[in-house]
PDB file of N, CA and C in Angstrom:
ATOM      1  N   UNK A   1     -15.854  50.830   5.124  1.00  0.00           N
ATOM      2  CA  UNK A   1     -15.037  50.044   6.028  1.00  0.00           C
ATOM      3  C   UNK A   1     -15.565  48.614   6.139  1.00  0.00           C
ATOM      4  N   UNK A   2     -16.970  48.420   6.306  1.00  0.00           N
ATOM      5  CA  UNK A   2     -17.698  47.141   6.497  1.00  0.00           C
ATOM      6  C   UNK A   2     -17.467  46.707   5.253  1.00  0.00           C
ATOM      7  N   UNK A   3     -16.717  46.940   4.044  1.00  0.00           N
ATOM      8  CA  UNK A   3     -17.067  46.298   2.738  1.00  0.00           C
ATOM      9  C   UNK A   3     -15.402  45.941   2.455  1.00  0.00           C
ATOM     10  N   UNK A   4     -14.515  46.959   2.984  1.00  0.00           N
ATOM     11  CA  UNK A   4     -13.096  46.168   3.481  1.00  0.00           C
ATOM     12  C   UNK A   4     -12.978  45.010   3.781  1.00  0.00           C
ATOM     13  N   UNK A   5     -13.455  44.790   5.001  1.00  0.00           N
ATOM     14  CA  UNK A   5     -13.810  43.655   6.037  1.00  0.00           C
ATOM     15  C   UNK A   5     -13.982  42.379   5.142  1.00  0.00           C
ATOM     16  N   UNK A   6     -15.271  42.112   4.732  1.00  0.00           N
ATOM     17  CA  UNK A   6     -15.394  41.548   3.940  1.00  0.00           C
ATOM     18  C   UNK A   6     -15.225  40.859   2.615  1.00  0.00           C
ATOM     19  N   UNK A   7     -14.653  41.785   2.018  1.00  0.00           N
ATOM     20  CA  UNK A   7     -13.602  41.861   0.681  1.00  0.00           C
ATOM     21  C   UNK A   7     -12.272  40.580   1.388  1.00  0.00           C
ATOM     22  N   UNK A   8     -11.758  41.296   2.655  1.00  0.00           N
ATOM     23  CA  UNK A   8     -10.801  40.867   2.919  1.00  0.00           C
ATOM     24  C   UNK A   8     -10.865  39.344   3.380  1.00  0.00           C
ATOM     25  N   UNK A   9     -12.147  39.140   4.732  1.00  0.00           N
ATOM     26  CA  UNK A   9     -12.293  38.029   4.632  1.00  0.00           C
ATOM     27  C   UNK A   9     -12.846  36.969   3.665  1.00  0.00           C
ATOM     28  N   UNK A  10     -13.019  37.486   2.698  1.00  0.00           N
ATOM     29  CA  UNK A  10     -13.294  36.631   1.648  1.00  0.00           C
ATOM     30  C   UNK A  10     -12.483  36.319   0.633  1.00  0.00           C
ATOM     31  N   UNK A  11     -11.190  37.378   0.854  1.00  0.00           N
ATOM     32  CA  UNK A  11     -10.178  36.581  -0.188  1.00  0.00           C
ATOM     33  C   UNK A  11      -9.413  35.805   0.965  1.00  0.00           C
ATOM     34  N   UNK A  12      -9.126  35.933   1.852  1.00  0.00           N
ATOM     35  CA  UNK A  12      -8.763  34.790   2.898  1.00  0.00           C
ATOM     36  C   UNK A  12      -9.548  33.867   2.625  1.00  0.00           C
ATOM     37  N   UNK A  13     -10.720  33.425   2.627  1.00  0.00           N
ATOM     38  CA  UNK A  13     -11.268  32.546   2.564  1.00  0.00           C
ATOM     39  C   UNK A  13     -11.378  31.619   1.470  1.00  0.00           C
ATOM     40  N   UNK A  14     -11.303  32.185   0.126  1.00  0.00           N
ATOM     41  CA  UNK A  14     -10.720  31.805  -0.734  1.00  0.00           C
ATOM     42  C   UNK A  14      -9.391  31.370  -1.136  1.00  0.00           C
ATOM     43  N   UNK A  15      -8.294  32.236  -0.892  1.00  0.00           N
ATOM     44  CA  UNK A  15      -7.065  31.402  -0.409  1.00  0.00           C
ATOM     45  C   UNK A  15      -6.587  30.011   0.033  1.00  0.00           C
ATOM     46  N   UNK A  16      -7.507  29.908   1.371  1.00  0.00           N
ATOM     47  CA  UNK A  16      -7.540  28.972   2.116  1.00  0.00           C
ATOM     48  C   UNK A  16      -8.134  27.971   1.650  1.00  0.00           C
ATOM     49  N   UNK A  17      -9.274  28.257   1.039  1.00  0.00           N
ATOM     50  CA  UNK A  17      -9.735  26.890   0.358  1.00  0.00           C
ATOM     51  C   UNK A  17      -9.216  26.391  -0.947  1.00  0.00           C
ATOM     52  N   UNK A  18      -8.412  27.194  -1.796  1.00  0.00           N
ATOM     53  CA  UNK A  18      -7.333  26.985  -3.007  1.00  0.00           C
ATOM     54  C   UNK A  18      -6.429  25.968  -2.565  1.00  0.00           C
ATOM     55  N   UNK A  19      -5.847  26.896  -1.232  1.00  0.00           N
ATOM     56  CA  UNK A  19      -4.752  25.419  -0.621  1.00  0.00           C
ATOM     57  C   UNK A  19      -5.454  24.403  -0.127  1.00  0.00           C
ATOM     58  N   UNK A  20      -6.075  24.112   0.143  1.00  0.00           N
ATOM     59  CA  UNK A  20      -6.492  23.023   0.978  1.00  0.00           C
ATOM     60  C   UNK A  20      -7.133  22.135  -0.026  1.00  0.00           C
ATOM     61  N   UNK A  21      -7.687  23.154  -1.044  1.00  0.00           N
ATOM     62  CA  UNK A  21      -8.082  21.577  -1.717  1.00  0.00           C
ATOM     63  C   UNK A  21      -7.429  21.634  -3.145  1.00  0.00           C
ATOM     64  N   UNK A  22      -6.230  22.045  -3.281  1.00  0.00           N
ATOM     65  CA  UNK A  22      -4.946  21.842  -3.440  1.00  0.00           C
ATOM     66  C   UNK A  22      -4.323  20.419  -3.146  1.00  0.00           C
ATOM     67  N   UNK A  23      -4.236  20.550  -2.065  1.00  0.00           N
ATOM     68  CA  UNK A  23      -3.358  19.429  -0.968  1.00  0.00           C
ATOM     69  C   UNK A  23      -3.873  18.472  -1.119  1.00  0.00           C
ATOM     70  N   UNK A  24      -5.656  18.512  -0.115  1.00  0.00           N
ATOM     71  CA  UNK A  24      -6.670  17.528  -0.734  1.00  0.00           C
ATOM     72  C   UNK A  24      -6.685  16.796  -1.931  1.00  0.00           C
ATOM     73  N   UNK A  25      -6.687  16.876  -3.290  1.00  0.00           N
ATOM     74  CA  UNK A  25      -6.164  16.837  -4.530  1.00  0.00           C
ATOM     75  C   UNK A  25      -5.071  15.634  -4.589  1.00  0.00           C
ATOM     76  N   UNK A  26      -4.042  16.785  -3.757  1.00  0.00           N
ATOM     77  CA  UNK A  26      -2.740  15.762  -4.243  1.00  0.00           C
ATOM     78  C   UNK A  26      -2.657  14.480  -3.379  1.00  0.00           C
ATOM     79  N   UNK A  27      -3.278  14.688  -2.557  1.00  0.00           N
ATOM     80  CA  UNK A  27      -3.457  13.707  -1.541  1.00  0.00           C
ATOM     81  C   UNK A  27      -4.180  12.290  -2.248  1.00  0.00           C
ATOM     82  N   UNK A  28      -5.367  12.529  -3.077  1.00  0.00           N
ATOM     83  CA  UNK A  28      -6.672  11.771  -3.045  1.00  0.00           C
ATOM     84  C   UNK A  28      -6.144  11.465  -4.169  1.00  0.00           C
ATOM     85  N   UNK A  29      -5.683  12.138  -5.227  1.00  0.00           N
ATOM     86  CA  UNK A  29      -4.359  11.440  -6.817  1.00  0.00           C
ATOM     87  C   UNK A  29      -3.848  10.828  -6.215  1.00  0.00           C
ATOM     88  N   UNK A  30      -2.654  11.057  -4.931  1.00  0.00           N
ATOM     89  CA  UNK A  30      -1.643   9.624  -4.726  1.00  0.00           C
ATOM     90  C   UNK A  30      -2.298   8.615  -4.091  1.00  0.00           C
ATOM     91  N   UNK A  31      -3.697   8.833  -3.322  1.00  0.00           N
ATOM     92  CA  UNK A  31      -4.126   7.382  -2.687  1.00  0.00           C
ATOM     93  C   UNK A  31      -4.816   6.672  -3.620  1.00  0.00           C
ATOM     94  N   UNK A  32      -5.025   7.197  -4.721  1.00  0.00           N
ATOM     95  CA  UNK A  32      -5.936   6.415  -6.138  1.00  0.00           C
ATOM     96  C   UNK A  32      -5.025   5.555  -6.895  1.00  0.00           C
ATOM     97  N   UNK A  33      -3.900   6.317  -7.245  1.00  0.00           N
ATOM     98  CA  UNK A  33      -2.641   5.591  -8.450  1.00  0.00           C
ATOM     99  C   UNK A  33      -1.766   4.777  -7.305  1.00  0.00           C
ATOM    100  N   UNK A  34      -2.083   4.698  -5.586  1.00  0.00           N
ATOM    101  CA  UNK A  34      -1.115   3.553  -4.668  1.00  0.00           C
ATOM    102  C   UNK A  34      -1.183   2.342  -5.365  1.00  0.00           C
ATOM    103  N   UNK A  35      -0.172   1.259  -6.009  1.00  0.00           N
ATOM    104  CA  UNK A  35      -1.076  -0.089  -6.370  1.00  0.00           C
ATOM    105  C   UNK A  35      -0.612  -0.986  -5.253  1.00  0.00           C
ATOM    106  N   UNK A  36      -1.512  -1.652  -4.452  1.00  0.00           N
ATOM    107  CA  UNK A  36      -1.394  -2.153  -3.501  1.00  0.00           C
ATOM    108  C   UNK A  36      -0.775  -4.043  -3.937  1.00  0.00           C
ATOM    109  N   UNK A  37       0.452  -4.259  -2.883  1.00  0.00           N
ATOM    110  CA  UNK A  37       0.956  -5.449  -2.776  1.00  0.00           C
ATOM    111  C   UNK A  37      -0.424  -6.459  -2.500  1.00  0.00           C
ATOM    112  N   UNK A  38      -0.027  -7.859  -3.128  1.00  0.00           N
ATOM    113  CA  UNK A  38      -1.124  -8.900  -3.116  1.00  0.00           C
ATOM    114  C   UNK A  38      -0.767  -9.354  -1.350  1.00  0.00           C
ATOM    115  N   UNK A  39       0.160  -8.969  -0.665  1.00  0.00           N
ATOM    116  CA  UNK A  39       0.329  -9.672   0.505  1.00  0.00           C
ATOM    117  C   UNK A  39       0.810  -8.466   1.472  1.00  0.00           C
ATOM    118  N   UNK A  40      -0.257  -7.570   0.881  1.00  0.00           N
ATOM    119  CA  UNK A  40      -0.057  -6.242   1.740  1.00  0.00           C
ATOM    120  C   UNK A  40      -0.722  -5.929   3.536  1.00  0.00           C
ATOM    121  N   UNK A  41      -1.685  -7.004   2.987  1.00  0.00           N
ATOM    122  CA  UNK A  41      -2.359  -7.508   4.680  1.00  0.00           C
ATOM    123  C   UNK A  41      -1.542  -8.263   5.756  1.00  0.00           C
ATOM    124  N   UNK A  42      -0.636  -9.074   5.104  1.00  0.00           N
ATOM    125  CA  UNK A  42      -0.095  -9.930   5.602  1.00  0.00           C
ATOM    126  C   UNK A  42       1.476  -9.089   6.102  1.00  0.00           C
ATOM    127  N   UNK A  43       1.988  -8.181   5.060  1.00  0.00           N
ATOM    128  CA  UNK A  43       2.762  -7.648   5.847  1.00  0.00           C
ATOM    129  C   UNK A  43       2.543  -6.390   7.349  1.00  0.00           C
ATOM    130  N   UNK A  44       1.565  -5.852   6.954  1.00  0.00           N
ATOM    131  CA  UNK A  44       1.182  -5.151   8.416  1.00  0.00           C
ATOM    132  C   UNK A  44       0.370  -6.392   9.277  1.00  0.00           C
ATOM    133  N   UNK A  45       0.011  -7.166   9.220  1.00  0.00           N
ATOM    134  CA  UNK A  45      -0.669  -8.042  10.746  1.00  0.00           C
ATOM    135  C   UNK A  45       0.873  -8.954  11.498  1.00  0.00           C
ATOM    136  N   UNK A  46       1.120  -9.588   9.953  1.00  0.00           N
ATOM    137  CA  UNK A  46       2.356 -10.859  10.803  1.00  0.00           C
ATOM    138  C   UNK A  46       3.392 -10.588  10.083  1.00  0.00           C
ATOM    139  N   UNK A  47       4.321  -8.962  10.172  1.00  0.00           N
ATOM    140  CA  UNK A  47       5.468  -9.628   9.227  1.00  0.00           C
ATOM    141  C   UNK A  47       6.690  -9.941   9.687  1.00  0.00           C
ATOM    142  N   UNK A  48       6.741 -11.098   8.806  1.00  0.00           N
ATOM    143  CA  UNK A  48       7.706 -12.018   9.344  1.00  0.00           C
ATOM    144  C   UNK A  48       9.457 -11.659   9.151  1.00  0.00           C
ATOM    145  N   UNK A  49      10.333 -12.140  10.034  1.00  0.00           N
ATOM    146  CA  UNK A  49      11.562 -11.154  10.027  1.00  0.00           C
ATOM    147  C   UNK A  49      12.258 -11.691   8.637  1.00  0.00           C
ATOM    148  N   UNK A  50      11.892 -12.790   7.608  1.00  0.00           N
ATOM    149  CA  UNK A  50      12.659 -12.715   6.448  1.00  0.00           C
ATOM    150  C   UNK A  50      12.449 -11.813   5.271  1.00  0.00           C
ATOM    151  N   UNK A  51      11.147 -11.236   5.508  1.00  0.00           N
ATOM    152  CA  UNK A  51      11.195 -10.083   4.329  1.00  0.00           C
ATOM    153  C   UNK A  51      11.634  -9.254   4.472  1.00  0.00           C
ATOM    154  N   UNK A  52      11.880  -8.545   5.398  1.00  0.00           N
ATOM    155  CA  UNK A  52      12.777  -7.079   5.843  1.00  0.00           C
ATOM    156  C   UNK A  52      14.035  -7.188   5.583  1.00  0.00           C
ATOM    157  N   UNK A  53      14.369  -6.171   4.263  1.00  0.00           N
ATOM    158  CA  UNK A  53      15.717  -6.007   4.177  1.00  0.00           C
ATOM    159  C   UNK A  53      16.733  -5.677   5.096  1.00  0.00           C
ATOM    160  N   UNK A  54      18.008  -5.235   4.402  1.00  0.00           N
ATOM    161  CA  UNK A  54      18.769  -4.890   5.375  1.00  0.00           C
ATOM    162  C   UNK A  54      18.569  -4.031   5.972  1.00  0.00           C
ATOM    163  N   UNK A  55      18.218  -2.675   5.417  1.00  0.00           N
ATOM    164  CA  UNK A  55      17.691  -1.524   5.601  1.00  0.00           C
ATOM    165  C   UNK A  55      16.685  -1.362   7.162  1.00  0.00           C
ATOM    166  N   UNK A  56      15.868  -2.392   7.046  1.00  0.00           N
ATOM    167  CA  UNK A  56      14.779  -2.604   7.998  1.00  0.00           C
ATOM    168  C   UNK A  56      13.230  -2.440   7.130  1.00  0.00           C
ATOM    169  N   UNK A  57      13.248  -1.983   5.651  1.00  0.00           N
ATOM    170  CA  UNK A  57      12.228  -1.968   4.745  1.00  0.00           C
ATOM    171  C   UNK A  57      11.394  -3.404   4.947  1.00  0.00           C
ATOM    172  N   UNK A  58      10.520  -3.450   4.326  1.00  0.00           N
ATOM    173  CA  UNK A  58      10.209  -4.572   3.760  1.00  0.00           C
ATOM    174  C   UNK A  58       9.867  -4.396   2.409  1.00  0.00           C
ATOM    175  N   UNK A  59      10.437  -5.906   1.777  1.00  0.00           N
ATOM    176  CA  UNK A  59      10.341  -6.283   0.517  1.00  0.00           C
ATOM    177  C   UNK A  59       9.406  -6.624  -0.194  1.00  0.00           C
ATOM    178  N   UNK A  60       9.037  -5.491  -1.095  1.00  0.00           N
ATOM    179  CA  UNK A  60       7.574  -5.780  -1.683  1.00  0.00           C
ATOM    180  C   UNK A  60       7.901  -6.221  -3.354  1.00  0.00           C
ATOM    181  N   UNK A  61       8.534  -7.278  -3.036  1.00  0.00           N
ATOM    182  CA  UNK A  61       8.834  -7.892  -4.193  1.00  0.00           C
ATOM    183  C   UNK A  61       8.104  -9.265  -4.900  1.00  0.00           C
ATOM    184  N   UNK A  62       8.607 -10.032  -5.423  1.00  0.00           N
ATOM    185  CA  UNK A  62       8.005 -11.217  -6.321  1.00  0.00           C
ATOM    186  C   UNK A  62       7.795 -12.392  -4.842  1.00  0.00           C
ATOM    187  N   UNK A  63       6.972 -12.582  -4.205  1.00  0.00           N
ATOM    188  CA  UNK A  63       7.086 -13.924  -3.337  1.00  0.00           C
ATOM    189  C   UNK A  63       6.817 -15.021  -3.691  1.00  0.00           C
ATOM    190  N   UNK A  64       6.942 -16.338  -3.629  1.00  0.00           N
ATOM    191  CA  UNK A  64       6.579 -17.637  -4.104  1.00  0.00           C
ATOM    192  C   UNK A  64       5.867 -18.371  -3.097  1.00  0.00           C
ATOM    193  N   UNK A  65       4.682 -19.022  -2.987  1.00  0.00           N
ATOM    194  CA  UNK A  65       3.877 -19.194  -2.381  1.00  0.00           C
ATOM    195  C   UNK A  65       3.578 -20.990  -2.617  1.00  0.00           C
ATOM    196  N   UNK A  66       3.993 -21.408  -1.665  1.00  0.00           N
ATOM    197  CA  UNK A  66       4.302 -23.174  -1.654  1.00  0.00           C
ATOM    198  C   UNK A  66       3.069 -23.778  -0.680  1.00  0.00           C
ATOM    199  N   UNK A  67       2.331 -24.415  -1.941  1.00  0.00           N
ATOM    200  CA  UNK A  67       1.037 -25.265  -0.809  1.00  0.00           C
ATOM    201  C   UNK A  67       1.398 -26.370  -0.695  1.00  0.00           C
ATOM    202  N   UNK A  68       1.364 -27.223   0.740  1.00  0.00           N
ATOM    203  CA  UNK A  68       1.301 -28.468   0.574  1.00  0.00           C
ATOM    204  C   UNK A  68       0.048 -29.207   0.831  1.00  0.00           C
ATOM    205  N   UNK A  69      -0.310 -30.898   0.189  1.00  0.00           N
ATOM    206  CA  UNK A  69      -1.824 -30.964   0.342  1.00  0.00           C
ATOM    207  C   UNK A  69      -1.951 -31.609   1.800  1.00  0.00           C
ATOM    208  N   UNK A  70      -2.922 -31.532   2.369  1.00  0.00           N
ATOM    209  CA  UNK A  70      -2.944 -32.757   3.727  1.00  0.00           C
ATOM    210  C   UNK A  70      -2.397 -33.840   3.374  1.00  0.00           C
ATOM    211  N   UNK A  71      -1.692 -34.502   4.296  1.00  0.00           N
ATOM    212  CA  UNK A  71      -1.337 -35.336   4.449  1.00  0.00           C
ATOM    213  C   UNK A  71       0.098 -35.952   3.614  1.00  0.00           C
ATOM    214  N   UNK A  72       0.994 -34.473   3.256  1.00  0.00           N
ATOM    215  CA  UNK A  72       1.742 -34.806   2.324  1.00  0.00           C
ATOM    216  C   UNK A  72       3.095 -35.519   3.151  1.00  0.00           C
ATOM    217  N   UNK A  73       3.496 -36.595   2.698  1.00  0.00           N
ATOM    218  CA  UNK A  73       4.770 -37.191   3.546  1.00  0.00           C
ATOM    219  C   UNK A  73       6.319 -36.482   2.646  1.00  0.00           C
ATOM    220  N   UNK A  74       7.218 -35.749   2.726  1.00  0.00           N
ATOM    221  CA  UNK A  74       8.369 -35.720   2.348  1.00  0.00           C
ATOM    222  C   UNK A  74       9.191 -37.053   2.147  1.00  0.00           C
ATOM    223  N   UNK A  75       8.540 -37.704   1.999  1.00  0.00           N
ATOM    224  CA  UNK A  75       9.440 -39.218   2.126  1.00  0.00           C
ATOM    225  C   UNK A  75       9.528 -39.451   0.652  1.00  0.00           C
ATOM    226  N   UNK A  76       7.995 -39.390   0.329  1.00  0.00           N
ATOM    227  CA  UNK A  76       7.717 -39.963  -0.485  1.00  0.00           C
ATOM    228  C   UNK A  76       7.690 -39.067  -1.841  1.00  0.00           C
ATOM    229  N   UNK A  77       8.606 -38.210  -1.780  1.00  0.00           N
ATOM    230  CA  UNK A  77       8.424 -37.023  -2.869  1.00  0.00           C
ATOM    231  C   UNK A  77       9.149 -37.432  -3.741  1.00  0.00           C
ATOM    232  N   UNK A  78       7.870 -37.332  -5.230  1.00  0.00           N
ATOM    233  CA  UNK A  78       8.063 -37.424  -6.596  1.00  0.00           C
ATOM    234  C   UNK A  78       7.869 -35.922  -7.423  1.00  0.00           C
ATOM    235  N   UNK A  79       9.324 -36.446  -8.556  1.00  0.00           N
ATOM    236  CA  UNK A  79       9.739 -34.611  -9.215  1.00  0.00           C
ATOM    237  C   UNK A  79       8.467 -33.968  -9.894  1.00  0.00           C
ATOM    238  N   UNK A  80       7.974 -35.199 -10.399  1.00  0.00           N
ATOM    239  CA  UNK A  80       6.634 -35.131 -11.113  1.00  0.00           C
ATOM    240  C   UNK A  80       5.190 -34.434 -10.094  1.00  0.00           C
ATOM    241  N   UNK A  81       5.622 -34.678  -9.285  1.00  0.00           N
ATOM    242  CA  UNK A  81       4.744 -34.082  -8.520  1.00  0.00           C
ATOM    243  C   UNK A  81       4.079 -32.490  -8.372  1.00  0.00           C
ATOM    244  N   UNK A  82       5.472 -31.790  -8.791  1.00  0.00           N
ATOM    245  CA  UNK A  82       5.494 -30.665  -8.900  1.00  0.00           C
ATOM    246  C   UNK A  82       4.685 -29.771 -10.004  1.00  0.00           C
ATOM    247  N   UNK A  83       3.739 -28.835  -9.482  1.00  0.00           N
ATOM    248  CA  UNK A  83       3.033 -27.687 -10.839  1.00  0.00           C
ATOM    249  C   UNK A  83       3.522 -26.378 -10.505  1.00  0.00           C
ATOM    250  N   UNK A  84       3.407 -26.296 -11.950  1.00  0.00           N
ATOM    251  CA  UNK A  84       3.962 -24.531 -11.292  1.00  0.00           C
ATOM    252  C   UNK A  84       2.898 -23.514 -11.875  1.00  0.00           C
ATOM    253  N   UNK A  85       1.934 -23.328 -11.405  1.00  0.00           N
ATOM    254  CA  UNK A  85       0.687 -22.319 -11.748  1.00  0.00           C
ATOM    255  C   UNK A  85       0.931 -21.202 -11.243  1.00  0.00           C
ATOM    256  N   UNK A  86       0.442 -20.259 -12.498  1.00  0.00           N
ATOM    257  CA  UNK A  86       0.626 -18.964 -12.195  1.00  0.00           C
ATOM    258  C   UNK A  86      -0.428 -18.195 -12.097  1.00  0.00           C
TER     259      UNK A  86
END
């Protein structure tokens, strides 16, 4: 009877740890292959209401990222001025 017992809790126990690190597994594969957005910080601290689709998603798409230098006047803007680095 004591060797029932045991038999039994030990294929329970085994079971249980099949699934779990099972799950575990599939879990720790999808957080490895996530490839994370370059402005993935920026959408969880400040995101701003033009990236959110219609849906209410946000758009983790191509963004374009416009520096201007100190002291730049719009007055005085030349076409030449422009780089486009990638």
């Amino acid at each position: 009877m004591e060797t029932f017992f045991l038999v039994a809790i030990f294929q329970m126990v085994l079971i249980l740890g099949i699934a779990v690190g099972w799950i575990a597994s599939i879990n720790f594969i999808s957080y490895m292959e996530h490839n994370r957005h370059d402005y993935e910080d920026l959408f969880q601290q400040n995101p701003h209401p033009e990236i959110f689709e219609e849906d209410g998603s946000i758009y983790r798409g191509m963004y374009m990222n416009v520096n201007f230098e100190p002291g730049y006047d719009p007055d005085e803007f030349d076409p030449e001025d422009v780089h486009m680095d990638e």
